[in-house]
PDB file of N, CA and C in Angstrom:
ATOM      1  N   UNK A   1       3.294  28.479  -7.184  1.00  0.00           N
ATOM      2  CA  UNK A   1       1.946  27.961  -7.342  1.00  0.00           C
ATOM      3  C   UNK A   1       1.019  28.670  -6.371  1.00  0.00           C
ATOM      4  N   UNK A   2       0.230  29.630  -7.141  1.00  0.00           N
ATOM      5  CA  UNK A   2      -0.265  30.426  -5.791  1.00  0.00           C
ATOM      6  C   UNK A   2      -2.025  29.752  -5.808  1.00  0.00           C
ATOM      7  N   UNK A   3      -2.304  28.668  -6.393  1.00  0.00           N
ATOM      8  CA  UNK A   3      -3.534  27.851  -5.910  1.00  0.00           C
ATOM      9  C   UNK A   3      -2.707  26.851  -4.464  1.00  0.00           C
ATOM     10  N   UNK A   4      -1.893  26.677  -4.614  1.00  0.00           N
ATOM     11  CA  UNK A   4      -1.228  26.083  -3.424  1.00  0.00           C
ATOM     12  C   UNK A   4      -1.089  26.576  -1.953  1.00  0.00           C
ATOM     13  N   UNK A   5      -0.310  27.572  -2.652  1.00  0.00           N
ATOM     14  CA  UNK A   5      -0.031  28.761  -0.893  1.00  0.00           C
ATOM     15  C   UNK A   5      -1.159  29.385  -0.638  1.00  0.00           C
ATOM     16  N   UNK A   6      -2.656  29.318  -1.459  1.00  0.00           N
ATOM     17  CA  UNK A   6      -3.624  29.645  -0.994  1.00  0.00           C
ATOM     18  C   UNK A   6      -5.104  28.702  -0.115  1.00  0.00           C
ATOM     19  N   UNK A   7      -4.375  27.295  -0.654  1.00  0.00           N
ATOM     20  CA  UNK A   7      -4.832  26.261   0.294  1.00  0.00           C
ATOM     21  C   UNK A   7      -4.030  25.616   1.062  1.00  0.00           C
ATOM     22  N   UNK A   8      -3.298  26.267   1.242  1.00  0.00           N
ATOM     23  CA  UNK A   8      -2.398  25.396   2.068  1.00  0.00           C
ATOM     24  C   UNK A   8      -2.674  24.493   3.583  1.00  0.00           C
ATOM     25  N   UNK A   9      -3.354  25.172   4.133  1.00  0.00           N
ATOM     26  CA  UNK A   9      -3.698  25.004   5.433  1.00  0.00           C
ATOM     27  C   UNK A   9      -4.838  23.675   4.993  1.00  0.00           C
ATOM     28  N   UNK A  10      -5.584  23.673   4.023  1.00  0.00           N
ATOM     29  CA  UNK A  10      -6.586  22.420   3.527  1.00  0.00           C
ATOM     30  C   UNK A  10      -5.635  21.385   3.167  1.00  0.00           C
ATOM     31  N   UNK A  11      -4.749  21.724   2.301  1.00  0.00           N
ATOM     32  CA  UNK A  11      -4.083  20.847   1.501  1.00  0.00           C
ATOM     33  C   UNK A  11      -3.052  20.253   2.740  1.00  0.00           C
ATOM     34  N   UNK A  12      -2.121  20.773   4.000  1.00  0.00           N
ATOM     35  CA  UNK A  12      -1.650  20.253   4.634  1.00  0.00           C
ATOM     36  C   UNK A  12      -2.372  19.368   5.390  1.00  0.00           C
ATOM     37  N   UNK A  13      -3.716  19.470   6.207  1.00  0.00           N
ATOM     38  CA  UNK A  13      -4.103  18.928   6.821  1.00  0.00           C
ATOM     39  C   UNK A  13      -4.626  17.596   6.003  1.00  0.00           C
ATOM     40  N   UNK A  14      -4.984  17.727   4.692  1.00  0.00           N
ATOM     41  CA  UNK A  14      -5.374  16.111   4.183  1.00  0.00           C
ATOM     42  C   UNK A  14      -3.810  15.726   4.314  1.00  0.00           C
ATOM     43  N   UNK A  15      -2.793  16.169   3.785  1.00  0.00           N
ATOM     44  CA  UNK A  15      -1.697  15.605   4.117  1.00  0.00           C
ATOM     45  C   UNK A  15      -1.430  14.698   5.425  1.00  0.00           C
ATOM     46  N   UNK A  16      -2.133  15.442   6.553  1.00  0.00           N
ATOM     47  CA  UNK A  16      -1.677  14.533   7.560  1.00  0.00           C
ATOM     48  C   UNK A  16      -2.788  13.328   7.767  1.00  0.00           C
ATOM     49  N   UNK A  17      -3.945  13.689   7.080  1.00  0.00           N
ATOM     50  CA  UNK A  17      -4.810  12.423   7.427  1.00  0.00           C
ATOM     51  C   UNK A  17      -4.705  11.324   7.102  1.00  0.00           C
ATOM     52  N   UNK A  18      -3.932  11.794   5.728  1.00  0.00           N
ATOM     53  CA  UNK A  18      -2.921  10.300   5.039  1.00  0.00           C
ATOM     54  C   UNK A  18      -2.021   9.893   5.673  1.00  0.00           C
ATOM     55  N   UNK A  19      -1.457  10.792   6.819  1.00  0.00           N
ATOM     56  CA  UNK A  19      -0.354   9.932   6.948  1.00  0.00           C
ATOM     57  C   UNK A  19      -0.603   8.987   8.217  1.00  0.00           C
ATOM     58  N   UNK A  20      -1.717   9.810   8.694  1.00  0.00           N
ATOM     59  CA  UNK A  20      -2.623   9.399   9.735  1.00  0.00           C
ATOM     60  C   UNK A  20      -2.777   7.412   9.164  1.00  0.00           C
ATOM     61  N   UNK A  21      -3.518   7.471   8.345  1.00  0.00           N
ATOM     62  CA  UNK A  21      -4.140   6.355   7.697  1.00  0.00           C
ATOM     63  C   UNK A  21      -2.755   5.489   7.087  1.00  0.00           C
ATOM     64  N   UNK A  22      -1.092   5.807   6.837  1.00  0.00           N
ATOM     65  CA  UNK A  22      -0.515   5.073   6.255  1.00  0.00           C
ATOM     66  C   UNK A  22       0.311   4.299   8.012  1.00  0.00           C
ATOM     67  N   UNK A  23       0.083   5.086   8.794  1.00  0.00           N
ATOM     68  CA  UNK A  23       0.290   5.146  10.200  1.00  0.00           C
ATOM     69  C   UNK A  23      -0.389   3.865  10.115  1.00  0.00           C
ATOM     70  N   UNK A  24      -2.101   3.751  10.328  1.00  0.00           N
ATOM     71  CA  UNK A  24      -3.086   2.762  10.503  1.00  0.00           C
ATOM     72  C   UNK A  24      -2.184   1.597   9.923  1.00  0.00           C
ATOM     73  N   UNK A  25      -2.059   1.745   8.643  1.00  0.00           N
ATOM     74  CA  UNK A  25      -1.544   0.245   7.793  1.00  0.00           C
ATOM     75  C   UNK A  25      -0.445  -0.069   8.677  1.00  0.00           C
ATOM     76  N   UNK A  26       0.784   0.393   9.072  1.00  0.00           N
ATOM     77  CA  UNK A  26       2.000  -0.099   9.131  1.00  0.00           C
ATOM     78  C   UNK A  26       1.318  -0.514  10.910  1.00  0.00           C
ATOM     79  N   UNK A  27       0.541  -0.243  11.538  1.00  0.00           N
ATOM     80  CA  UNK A  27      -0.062  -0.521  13.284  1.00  0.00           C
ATOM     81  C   UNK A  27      -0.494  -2.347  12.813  1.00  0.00           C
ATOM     82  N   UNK A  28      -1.657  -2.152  11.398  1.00  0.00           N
ATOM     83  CA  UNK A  28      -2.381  -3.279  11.202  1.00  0.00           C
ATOM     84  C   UNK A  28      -1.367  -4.284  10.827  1.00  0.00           C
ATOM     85  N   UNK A  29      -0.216  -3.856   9.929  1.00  0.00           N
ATOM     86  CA  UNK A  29       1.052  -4.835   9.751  1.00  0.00           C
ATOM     87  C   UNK A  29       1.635  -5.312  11.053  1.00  0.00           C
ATOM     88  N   UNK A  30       1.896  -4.624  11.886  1.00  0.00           N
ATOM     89  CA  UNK A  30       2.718  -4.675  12.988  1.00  0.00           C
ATOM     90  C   UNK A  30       1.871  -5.578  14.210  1.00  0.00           C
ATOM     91  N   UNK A  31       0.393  -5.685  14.135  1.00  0.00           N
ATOM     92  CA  UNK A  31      -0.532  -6.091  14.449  1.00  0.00           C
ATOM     93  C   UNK A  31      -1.238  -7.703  14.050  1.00  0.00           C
ATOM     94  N   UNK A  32      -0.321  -8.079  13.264  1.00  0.00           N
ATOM     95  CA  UNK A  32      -0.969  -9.183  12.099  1.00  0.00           C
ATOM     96  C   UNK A  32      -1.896  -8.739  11.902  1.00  0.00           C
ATOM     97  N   UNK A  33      -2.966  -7.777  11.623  1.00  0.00           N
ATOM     98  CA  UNK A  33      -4.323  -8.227  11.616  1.00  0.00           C
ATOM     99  C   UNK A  33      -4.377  -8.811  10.408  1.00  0.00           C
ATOM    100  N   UNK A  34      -6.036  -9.243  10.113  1.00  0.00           N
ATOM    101  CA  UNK A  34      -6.277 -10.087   8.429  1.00  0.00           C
ATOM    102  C   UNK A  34      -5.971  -9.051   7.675  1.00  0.00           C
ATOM    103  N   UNK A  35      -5.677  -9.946   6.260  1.00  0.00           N
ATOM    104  CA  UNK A  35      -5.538  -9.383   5.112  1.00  0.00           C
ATOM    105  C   UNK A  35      -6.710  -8.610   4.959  1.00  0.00           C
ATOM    106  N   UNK A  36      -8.211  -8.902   4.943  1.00  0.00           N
ATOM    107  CA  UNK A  36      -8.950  -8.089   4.460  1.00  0.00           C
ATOM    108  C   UNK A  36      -8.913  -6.793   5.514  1.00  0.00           C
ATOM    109  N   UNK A  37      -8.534  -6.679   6.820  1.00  0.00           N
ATOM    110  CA  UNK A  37      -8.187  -5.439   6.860  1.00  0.00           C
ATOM    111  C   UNK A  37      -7.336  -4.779   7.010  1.00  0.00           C
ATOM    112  N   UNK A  38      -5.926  -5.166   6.618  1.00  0.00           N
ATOM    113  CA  UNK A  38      -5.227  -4.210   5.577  1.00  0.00           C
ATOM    114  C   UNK A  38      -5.306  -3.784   4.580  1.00  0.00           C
ATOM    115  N   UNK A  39      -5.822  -4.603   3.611  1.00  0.00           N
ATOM    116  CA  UNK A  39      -6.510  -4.105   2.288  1.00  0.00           C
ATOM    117  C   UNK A  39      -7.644  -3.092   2.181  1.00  0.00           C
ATOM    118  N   UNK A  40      -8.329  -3.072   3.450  1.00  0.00           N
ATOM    119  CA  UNK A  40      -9.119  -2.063   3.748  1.00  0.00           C
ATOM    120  C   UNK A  40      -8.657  -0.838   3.693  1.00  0.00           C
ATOM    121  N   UNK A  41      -8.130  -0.597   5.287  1.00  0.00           N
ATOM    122  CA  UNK A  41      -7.149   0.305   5.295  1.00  0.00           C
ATOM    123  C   UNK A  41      -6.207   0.874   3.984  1.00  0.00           C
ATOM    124  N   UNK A  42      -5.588   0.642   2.893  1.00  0.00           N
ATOM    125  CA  UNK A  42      -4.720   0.693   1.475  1.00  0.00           C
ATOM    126  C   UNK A  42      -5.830   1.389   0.724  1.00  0.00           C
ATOM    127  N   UNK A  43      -6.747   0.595   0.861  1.00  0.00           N
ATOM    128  CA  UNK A  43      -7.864   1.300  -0.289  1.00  0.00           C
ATOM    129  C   UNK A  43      -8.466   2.834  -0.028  1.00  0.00           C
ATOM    130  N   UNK A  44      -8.586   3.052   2.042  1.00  0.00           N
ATOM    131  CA  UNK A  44      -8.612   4.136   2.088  1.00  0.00           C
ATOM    132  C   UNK A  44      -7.841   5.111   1.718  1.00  0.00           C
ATOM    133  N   UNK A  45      -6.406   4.906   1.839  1.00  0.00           N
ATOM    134  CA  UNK A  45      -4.914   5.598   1.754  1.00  0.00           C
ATOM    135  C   UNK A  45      -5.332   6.235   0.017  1.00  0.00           C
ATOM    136  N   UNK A  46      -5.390   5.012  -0.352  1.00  0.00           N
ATOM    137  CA  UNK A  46      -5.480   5.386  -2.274  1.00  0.00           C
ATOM    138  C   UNK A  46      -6.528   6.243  -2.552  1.00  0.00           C
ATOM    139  N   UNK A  47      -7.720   5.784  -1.637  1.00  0.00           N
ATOM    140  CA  UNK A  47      -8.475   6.979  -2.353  1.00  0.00           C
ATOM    141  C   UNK A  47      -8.439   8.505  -1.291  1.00  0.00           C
ATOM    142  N   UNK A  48      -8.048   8.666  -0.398  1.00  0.00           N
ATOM    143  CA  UNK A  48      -7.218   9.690   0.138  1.00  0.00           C
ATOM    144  C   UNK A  48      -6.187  10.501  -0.322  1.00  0.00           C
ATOM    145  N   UNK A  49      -5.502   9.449  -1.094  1.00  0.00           N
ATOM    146  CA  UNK A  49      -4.286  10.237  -2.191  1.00  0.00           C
ATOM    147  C   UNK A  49      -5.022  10.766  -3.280  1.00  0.00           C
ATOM    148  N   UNK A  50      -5.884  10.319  -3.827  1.00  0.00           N
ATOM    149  CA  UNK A  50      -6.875  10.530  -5.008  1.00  0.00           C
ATOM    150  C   UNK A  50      -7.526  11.864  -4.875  1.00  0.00           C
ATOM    151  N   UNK A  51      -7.864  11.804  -3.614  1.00  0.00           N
ATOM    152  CA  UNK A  51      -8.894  12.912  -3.430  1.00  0.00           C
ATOM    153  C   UNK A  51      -7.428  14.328  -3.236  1.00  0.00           C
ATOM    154  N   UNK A  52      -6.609  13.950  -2.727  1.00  0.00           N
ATOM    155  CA  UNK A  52      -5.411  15.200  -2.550  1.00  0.00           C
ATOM    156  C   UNK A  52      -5.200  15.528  -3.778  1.00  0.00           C
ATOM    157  N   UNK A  53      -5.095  14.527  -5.049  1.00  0.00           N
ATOM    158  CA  UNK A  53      -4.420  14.621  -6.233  1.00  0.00           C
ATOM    159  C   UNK A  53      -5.195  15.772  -7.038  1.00  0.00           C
ATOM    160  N   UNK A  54      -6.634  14.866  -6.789  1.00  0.00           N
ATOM    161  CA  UNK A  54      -7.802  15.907  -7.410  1.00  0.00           C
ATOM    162  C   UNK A  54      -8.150  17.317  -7.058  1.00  0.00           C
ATOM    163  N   UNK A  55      -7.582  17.395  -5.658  1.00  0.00           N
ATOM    164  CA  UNK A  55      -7.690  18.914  -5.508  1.00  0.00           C
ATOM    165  C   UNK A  55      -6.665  19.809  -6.003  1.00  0.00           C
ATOM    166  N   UNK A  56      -5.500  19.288  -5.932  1.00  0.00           N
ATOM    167  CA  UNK A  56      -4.497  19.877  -6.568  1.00  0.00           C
ATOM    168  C   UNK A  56      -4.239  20.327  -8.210  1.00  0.00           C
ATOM    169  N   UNK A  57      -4.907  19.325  -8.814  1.00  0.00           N
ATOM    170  CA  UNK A  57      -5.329  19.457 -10.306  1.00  0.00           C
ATOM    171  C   UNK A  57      -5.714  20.388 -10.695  1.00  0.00           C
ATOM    172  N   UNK A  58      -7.114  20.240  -9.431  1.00  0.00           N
ATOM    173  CA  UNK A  58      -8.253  20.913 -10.397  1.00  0.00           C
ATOM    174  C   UNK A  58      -8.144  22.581  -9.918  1.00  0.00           C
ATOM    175  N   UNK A  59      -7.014  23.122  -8.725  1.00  0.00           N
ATOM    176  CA  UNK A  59      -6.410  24.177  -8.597  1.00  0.00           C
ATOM    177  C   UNK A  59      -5.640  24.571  -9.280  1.00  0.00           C
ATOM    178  N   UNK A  60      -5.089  23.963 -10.126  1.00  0.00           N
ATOM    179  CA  UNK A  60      -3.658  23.915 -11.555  1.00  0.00           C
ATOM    180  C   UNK A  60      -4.455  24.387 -12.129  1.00  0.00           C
ATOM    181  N   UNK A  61      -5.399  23.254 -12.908  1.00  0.00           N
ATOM    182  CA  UNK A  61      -6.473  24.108 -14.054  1.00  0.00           C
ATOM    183  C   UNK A  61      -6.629  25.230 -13.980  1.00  0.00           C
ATOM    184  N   UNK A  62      -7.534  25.449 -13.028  1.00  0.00           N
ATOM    185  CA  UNK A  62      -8.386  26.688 -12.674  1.00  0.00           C
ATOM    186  C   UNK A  62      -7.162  28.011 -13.018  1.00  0.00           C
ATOM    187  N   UNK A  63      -5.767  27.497 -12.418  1.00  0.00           N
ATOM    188  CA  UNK A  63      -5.038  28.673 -12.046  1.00  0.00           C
ATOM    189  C   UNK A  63      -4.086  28.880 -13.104  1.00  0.00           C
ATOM    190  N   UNK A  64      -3.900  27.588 -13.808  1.00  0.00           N
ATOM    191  CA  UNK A  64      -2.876  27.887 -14.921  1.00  0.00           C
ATOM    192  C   UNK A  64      -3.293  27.381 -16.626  1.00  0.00           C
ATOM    193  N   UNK A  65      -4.602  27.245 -16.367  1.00  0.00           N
ATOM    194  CA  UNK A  65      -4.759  26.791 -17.567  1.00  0.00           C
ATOM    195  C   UNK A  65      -6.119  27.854 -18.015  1.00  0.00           C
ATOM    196  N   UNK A  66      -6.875  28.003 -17.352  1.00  0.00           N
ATOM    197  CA  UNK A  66      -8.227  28.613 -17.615  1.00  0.00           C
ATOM    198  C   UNK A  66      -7.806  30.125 -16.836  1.00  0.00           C
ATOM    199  N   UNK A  67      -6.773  30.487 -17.877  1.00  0.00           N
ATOM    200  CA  UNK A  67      -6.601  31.965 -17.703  1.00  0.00           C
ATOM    201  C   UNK A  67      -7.252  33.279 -18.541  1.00  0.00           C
ATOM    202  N   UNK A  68      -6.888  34.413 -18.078  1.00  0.00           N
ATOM    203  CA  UNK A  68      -7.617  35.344 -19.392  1.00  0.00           C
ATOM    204  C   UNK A  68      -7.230  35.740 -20.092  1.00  0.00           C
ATOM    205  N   UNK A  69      -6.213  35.662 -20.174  1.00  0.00           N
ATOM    206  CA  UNK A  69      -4.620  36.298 -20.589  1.00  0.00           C
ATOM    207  C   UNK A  69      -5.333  35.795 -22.552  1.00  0.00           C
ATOM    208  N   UNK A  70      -5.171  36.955 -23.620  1.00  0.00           N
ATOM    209  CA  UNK A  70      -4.971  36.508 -24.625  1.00  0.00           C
ATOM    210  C   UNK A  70      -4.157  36.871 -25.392  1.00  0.00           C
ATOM    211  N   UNK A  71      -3.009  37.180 -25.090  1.00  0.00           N
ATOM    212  CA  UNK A  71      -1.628  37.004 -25.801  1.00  0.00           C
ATOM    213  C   UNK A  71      -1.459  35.963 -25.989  1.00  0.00           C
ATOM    214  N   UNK A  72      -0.040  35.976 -26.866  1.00  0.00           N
ATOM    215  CA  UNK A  72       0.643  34.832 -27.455  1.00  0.00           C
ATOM    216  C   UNK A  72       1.189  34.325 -26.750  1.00  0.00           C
ATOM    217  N   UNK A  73       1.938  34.756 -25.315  1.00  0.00           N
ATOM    218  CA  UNK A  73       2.465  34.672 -24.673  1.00  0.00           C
ATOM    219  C   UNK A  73       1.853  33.738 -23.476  1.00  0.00           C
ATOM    220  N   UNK A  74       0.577  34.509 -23.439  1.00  0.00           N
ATOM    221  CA  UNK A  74      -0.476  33.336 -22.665  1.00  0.00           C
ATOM    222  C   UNK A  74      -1.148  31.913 -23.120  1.00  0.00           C
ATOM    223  N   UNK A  75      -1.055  32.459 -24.140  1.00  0.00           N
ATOM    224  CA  UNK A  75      -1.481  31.067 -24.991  1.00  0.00           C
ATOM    225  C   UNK A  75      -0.209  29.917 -24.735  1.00  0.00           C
ATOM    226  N   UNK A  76       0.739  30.247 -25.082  1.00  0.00           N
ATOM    227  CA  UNK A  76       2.097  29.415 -24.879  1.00  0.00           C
ATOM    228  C   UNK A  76       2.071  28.929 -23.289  1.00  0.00           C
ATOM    229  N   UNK A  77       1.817  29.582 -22.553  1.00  0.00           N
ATOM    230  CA  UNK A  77       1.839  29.133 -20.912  1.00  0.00           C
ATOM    231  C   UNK A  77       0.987  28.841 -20.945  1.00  0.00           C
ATOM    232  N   UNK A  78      -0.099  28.568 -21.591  1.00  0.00           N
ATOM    233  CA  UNK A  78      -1.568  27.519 -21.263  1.00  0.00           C
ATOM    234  C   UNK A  78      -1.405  26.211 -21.572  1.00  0.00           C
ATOM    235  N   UNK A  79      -0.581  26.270 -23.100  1.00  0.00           N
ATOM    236  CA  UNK A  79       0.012  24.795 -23.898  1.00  0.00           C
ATOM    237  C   UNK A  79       0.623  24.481 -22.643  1.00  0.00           C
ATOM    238  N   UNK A  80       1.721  24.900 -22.496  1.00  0.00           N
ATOM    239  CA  UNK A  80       2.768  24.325 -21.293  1.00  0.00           C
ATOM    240  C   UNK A  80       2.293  23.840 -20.563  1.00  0.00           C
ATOM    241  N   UNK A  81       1.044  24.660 -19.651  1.00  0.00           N
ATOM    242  CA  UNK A  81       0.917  24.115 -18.449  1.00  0.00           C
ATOM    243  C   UNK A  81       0.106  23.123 -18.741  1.00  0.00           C
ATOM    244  N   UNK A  82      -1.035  22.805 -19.841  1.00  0.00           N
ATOM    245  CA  UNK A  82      -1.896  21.428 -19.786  1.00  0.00           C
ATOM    246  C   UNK A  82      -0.604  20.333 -20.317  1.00  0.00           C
ATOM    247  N   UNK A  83       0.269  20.553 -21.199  1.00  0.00           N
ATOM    248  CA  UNK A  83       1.405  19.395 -21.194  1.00  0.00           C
ATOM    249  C   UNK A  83       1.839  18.880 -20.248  1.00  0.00           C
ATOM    250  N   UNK A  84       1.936  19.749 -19.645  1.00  0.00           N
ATOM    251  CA  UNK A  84       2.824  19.434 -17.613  1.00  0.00           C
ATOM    252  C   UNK A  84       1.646  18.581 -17.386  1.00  0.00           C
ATOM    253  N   UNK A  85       0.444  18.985 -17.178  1.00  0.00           N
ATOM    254  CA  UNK A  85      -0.886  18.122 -16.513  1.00  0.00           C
ATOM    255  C   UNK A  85      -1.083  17.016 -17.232  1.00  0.00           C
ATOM    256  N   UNK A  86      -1.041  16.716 -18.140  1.00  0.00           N
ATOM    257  CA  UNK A  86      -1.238  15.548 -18.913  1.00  0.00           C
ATOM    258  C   UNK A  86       0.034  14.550 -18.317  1.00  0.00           C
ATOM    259  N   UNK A  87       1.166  15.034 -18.389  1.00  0.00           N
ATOM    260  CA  UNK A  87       2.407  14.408 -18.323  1.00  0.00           C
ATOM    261  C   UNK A  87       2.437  13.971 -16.811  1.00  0.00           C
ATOM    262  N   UNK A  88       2.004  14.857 -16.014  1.00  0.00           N
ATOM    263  CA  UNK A  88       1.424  14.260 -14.689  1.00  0.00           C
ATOM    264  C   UNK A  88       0.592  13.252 -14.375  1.00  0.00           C
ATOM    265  N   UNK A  89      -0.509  13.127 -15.070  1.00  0.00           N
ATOM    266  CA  UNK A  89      -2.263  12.826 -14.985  1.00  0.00           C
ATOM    267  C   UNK A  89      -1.240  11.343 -15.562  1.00  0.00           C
ATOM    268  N   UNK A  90      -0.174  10.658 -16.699  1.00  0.00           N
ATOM    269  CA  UNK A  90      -0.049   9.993 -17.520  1.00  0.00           C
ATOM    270  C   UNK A  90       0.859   8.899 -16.340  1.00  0.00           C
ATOM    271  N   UNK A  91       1.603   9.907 -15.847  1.00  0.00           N
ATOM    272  CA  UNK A  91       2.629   9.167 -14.390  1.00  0.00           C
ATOM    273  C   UNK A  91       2.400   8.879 -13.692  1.00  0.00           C
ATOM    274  N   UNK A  92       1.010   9.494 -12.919  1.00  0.00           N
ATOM    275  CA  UNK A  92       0.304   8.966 -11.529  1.00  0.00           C
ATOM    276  C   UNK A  92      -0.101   7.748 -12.093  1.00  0.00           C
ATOM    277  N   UNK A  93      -1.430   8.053 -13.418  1.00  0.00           N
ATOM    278  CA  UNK A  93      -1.672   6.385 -13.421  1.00  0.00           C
ATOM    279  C   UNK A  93      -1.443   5.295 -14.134  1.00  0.00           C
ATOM    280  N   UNK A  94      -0.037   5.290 -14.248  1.00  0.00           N
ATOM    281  CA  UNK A  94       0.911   3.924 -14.445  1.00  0.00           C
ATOM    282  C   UNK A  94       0.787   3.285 -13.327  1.00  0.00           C
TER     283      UNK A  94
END
């Protein structure tokens, strides 16, 4: 995945801010604090994961779907790869 190894250094560091923030939850558990702010905290995590998910996507697209390639051959690895994305996009939000 070379949209990957080319953000990597972006894409690791949201990595750690999440984990930064799943850190927060398990402090606020360990903490009693109230429910409403753990639920706080969760909602950031989710949309933190959201925002990682979306960058990663929309680097897939860009890189494996919106190619120039017009062979048959490319055409077939374009099907593939939006099947993979769909089949992804269908699993995350279950």
């Amino acid at each position: 995945m070379a949209h990957t190894a080319k953000d990597k250094k972006k894409l690791i560091d949201r990595v750690r801010r999440i984990r930064g923030q799943i850190d927060a939850i398990e402090r606020a558990l360990e903490e009693e604090n109230d429910c409403s702010s753990i639920l706080h905290h969760i909602a950031g995590c989710r949309g933190a994961m959201n925002g990682l998910m979306a960058e990663v996507v929309e680097g897939h697209i860009r890189s494996h779907i919106l190619t120039n390639g017009n062979g048959p051959e490319d055409k077939q690895a374009q099907a593939q790869a939006a099947d993979d994305l769909i089949a992804l996009v269908r699993s995350y939000l279950k």
